[in-house]
C-alpha atoms as a PDB file:
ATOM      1  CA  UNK A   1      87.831  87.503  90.611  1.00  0.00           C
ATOM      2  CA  UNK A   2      90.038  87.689  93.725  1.00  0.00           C
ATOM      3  CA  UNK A   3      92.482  90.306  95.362  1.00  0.00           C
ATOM      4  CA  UNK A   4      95.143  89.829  97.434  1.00  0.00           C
ATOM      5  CA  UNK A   5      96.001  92.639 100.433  1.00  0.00           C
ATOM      6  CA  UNK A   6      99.090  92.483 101.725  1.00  0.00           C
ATOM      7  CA  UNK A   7      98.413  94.006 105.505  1.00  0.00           C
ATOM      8  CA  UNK A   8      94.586  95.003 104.908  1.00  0.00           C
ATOM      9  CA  UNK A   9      92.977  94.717 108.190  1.00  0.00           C
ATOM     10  CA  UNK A  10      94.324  98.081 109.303  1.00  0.00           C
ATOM     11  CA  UNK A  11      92.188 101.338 109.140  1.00  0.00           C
ATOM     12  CA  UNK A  12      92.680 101.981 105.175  1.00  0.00           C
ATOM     13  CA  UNK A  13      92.645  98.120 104.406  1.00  0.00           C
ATOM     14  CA  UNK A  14      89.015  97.205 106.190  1.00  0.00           C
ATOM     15  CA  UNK A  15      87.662 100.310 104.933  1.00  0.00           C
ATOM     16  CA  UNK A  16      89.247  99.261 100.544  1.00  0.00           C
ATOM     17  CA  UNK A  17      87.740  95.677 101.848  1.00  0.00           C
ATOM     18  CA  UNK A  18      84.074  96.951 102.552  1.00  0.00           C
ATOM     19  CA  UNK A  19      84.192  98.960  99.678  1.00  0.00           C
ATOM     20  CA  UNK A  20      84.866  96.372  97.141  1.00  0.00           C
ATOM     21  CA  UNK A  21      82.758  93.934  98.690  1.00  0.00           C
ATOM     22  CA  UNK A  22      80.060  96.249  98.302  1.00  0.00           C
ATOM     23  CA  UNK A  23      80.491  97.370  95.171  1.00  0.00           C
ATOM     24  CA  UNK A  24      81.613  93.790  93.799  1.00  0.00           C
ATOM     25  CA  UNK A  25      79.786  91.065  95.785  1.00  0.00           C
ATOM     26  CA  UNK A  26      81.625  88.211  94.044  1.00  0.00           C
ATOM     27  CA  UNK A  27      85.266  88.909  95.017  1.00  0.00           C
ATOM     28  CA  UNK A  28      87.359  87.526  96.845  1.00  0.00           C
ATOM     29  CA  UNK A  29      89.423  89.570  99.151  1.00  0.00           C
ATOM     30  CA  UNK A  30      92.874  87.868 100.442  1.00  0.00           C
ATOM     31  CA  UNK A  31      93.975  89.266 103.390  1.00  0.00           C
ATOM     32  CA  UNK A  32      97.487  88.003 104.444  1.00  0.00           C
ATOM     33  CA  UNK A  33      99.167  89.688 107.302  1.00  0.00           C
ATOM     34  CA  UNK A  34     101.477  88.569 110.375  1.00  0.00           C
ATOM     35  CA  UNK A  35      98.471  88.193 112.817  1.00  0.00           C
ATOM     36  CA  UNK A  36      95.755  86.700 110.384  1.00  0.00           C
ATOM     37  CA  UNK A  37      93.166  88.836 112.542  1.00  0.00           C
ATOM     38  CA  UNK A  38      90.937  90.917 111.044  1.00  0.00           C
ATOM     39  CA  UNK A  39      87.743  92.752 112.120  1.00  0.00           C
ATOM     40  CA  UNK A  40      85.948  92.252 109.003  1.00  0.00           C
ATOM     41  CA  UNK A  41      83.960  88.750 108.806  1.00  0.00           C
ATOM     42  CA  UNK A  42      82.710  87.878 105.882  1.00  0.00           C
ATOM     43  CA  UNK A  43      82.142  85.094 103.439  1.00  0.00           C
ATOM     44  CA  UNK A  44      84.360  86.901 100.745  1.00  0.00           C
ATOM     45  CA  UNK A  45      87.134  87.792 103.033  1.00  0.00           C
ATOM     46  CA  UNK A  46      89.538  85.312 103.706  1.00  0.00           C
ATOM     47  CA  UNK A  47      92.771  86.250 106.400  1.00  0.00           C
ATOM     48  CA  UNK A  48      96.093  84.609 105.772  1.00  0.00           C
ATOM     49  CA  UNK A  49      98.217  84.610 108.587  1.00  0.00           C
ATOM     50  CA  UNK A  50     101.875  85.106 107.158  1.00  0.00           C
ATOM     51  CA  UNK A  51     104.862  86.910 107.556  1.00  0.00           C
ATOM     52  CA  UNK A  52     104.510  89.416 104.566  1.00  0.00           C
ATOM     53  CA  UNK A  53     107.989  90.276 104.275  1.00  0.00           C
ATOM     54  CA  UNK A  54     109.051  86.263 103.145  1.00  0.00           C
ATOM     55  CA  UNK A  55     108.517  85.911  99.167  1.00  0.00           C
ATOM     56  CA  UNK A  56     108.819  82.168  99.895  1.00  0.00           C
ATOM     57  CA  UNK A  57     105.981  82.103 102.307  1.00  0.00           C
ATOM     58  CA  UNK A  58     103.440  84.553 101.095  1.00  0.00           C
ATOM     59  CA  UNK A  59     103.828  82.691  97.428  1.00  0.00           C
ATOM     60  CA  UNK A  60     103.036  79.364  98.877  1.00  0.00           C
ATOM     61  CA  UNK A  61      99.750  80.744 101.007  1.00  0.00           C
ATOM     62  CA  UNK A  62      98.408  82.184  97.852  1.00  0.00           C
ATOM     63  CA  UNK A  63      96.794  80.847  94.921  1.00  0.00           C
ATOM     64  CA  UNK A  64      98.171  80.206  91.475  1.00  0.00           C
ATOM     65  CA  UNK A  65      95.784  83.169  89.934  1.00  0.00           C
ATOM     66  CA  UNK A  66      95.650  86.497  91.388  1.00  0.00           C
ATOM     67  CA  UNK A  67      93.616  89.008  89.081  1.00  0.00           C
ATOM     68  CA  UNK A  68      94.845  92.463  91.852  1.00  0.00           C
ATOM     69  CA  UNK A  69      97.525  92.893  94.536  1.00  0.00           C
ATOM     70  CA  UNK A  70      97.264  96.079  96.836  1.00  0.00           C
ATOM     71  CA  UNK A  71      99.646  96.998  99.805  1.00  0.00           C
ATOM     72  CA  UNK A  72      98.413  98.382 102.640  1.00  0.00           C
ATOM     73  CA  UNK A  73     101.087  98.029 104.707  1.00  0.00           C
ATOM     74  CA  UNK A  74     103.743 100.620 105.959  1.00  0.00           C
ATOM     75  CA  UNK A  75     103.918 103.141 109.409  1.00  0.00           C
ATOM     76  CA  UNK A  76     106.404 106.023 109.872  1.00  0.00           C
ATOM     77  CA  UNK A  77     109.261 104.945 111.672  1.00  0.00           C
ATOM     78  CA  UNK A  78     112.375 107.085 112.891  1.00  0.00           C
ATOM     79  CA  UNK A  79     114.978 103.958 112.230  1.00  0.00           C
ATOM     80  CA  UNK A  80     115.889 104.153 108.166  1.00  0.00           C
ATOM     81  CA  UNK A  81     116.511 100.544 108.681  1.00  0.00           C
ATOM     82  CA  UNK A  82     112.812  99.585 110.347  1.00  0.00           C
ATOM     83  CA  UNK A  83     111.595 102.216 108.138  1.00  0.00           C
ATOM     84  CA  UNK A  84     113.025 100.143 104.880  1.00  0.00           C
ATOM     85  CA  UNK A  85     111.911  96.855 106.692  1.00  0.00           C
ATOM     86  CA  UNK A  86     108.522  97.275 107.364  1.00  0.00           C
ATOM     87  CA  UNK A  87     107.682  99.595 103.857  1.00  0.00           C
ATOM     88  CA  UNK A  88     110.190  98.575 101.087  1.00  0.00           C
ATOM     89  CA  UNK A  89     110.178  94.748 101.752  1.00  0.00           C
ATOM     90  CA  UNK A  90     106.827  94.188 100.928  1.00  0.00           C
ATOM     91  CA  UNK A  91     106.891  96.557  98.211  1.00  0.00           C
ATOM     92  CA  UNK A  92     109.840  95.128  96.866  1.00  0.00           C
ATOM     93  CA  UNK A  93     107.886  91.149  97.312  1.00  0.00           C
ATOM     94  CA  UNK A  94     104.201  92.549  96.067  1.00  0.00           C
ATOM     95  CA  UNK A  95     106.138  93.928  92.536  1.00  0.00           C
ATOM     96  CA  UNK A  96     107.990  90.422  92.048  1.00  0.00           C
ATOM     97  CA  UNK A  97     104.528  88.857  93.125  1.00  0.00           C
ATOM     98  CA  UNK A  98     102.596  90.679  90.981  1.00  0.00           C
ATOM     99  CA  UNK A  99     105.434  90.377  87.600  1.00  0.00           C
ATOM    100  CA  UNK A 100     105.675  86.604  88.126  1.00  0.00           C
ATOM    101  CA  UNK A 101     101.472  85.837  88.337  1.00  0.00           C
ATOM    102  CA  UNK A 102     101.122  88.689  85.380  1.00  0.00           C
ATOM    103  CA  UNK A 103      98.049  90.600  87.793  1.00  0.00           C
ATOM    104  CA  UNK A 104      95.533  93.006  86.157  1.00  0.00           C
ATOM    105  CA  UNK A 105      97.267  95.423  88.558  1.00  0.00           C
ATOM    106  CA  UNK A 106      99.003  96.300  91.908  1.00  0.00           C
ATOM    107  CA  UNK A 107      97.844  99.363  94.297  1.00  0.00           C
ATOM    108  CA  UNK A 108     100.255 101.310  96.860  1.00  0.00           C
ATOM    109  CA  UNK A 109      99.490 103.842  99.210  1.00  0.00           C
ATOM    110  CA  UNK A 110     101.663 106.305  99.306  1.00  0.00           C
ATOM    111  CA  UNK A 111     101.742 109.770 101.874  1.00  0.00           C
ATOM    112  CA  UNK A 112     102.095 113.667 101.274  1.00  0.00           C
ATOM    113  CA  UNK A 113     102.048 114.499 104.822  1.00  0.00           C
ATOM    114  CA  UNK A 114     104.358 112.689 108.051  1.00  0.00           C
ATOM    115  CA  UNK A 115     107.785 111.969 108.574  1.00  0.00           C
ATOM    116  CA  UNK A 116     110.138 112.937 105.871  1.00  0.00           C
ATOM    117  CA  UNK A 117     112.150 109.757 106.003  1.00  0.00           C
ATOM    118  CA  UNK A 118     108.389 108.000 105.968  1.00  0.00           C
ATOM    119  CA  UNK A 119     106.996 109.976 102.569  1.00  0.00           C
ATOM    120  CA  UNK A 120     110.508 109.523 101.286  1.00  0.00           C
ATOM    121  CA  UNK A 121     110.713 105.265 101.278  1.00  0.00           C
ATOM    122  CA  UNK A 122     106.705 105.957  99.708  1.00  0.00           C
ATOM    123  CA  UNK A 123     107.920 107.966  97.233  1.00  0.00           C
ATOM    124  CA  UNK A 124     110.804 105.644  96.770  1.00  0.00           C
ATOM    125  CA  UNK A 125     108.068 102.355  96.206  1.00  0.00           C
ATOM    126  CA  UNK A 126     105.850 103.893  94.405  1.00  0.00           C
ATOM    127  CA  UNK A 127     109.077 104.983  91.971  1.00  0.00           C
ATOM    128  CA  UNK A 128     109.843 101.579  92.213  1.00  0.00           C
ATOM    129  CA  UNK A 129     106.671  99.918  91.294  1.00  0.00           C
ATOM    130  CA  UNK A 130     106.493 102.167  88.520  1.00  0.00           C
ATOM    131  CA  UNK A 131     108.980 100.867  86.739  1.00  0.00           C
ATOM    132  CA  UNK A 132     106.948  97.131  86.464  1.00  0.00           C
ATOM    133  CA  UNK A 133     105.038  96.317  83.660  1.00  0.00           C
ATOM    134  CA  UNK A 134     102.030  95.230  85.419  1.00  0.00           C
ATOM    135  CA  UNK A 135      99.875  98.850  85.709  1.00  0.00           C
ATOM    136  CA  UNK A 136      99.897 100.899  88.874  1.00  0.00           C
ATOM    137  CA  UNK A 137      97.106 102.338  91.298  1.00  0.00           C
ATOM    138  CA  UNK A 138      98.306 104.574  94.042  1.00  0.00           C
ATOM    139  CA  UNK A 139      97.158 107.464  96.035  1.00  0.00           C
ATOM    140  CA  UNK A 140      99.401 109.822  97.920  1.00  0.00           C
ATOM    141  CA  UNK A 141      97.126 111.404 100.883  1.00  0.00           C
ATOM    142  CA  UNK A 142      97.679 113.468 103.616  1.00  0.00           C
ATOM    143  CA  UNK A 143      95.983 112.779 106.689  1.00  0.00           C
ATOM    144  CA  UNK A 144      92.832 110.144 106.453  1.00  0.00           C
ATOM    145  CA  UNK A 145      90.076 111.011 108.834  1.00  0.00           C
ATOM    146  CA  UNK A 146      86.323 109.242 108.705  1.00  0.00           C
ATOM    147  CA  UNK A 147      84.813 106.362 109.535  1.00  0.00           C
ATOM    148  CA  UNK A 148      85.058 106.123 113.433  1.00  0.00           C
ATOM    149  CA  UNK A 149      88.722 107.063 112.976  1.00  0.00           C
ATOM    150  CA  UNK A 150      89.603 108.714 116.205  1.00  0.00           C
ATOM    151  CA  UNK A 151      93.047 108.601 117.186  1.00  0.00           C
ATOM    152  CA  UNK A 152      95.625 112.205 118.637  1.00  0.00           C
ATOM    153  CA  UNK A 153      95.990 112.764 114.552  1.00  0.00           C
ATOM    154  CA  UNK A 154      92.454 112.712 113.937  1.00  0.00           C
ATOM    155  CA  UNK A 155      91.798 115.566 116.465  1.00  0.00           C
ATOM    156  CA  UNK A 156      93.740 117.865 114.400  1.00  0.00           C
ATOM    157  CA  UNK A 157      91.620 117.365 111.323  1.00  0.00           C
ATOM    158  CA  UNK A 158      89.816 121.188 112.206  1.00  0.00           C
ATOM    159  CA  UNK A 159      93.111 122.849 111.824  1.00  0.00           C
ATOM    160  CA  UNK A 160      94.282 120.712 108.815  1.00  0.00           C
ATOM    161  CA  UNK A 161      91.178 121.804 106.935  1.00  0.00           C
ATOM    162  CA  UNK A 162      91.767 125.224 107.370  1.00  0.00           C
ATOM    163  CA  UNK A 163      95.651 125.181 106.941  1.00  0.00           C
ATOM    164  CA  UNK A 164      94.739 123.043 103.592  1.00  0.00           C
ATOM    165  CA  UNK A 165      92.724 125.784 101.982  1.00  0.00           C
ATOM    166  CA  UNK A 166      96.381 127.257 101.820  1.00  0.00           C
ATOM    167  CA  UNK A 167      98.713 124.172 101.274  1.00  0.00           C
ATOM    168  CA  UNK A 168      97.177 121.193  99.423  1.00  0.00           C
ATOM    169  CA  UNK A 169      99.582 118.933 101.542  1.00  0.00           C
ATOM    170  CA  UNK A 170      98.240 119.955 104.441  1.00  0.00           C
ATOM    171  CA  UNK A 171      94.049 119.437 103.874  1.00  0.00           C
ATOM    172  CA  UNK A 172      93.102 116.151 105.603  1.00  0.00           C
ATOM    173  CA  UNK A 173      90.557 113.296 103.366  1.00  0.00           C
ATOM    174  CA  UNK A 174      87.729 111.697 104.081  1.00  0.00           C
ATOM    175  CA  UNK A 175      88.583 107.661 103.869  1.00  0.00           C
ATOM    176  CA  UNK A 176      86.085 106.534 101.841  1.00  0.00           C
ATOM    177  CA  UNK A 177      87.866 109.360  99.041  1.00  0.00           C
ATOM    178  CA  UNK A 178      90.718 107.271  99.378  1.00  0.00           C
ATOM    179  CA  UNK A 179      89.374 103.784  99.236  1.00  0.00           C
ATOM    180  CA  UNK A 180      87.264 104.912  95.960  1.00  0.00           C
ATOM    181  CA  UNK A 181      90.117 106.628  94.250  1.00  0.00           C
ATOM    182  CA  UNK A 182      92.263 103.427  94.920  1.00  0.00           C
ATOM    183  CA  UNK A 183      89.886 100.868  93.939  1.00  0.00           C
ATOM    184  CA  UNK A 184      88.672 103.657  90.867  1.00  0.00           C
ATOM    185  CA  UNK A 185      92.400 102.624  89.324  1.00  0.00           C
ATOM    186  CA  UNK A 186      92.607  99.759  90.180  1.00  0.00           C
ATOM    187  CA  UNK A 187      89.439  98.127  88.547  1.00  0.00           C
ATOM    188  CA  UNK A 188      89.988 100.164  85.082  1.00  0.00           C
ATOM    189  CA  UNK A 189      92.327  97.649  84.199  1.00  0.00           C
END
């Protein structure tokens, strides 16, 4: 069985990687990104260095099967159009990707709490991939704390747990929540 990650050797994408390794020592996890870097060595893991927003490029560094596909890319920007680049492109390349190699299923990340012009292009994928046949995981967090996160957001995680007793879009989750939710859906199918 094999997964591909499109981005995946972020903070979210290391963390879904050890997870599923763990829990399913005989995958094999695809990383492609622009750098090819990744933090995570392992015999399962293999990095792709490729620009992820060229169909043409990603489709020739992958191989002809592909049971899951999972995005993990996407960062707020203020620009709609680096906002669109960066998010919807590979959104738009992992649904014809996943449509045209008939997957077991795609995963998104989406966001309940940043940027409004961020959480709306999520809202707008995940609408998008929605409408494919092949059967969609997503989560929608807020902020992601955990795992030797530690970062100016992070910091704020005290507050966020108190102001999300009161506003569910404000309480802050653990990472390993959302890597087990994510992979939860995803492996059902």
């Amino acid at each position: 069985m094999n997964i591909v990650l499109l981005g995946g050797n972020g903070y979210l994408g290391r963390n879904f990687t050890e997870k599923i390794i763990e829990t399913n020592p005989e995958i094999e996890v695809l990383v492609l990104s622009r750098s090819g870097n990744n933090r995570l060595v392992k015999s399962q893991i293999k990095n792709i260095a490729v620009d992820v927003n060229d169909y043409e490029s990603v489709k020739l560094a992958l191989p002809d099967h592909i049971d899951y596909i999972v995005n993990f890319i996407g960062r707020p920007e203020k620009d709609l159009i680096i906002l669109r680049d960066i998010n919807m492109v590979p959104v738009e390349l992992m649904k014809r990707l996943a449509e045209e190699k008939q997957v077991k299923a795609m995963g998104m990340i989406g966001g309940l709490l940043g940027p409004k012009p961020f959480l709306k292009i999520k809202a707008e994928a995940i609408n998008l991939l929605k409408t494919s046949s092949i059967p969609l995981a997503y989560v929608e967090p807020t902020l992601i704390y955990g795992n030797g996160r530690q970062d100016s957001m992070t910091k704020m995680v005290p507050i966020l747990k108190f102001f999300g007793i009161f506003a569910k879009n404000m309480k802050p989750v653990d990472v390993n929540d959302v890597v087990n939710n994510i992979a939860v859906q995803l492996f059902k199918y």
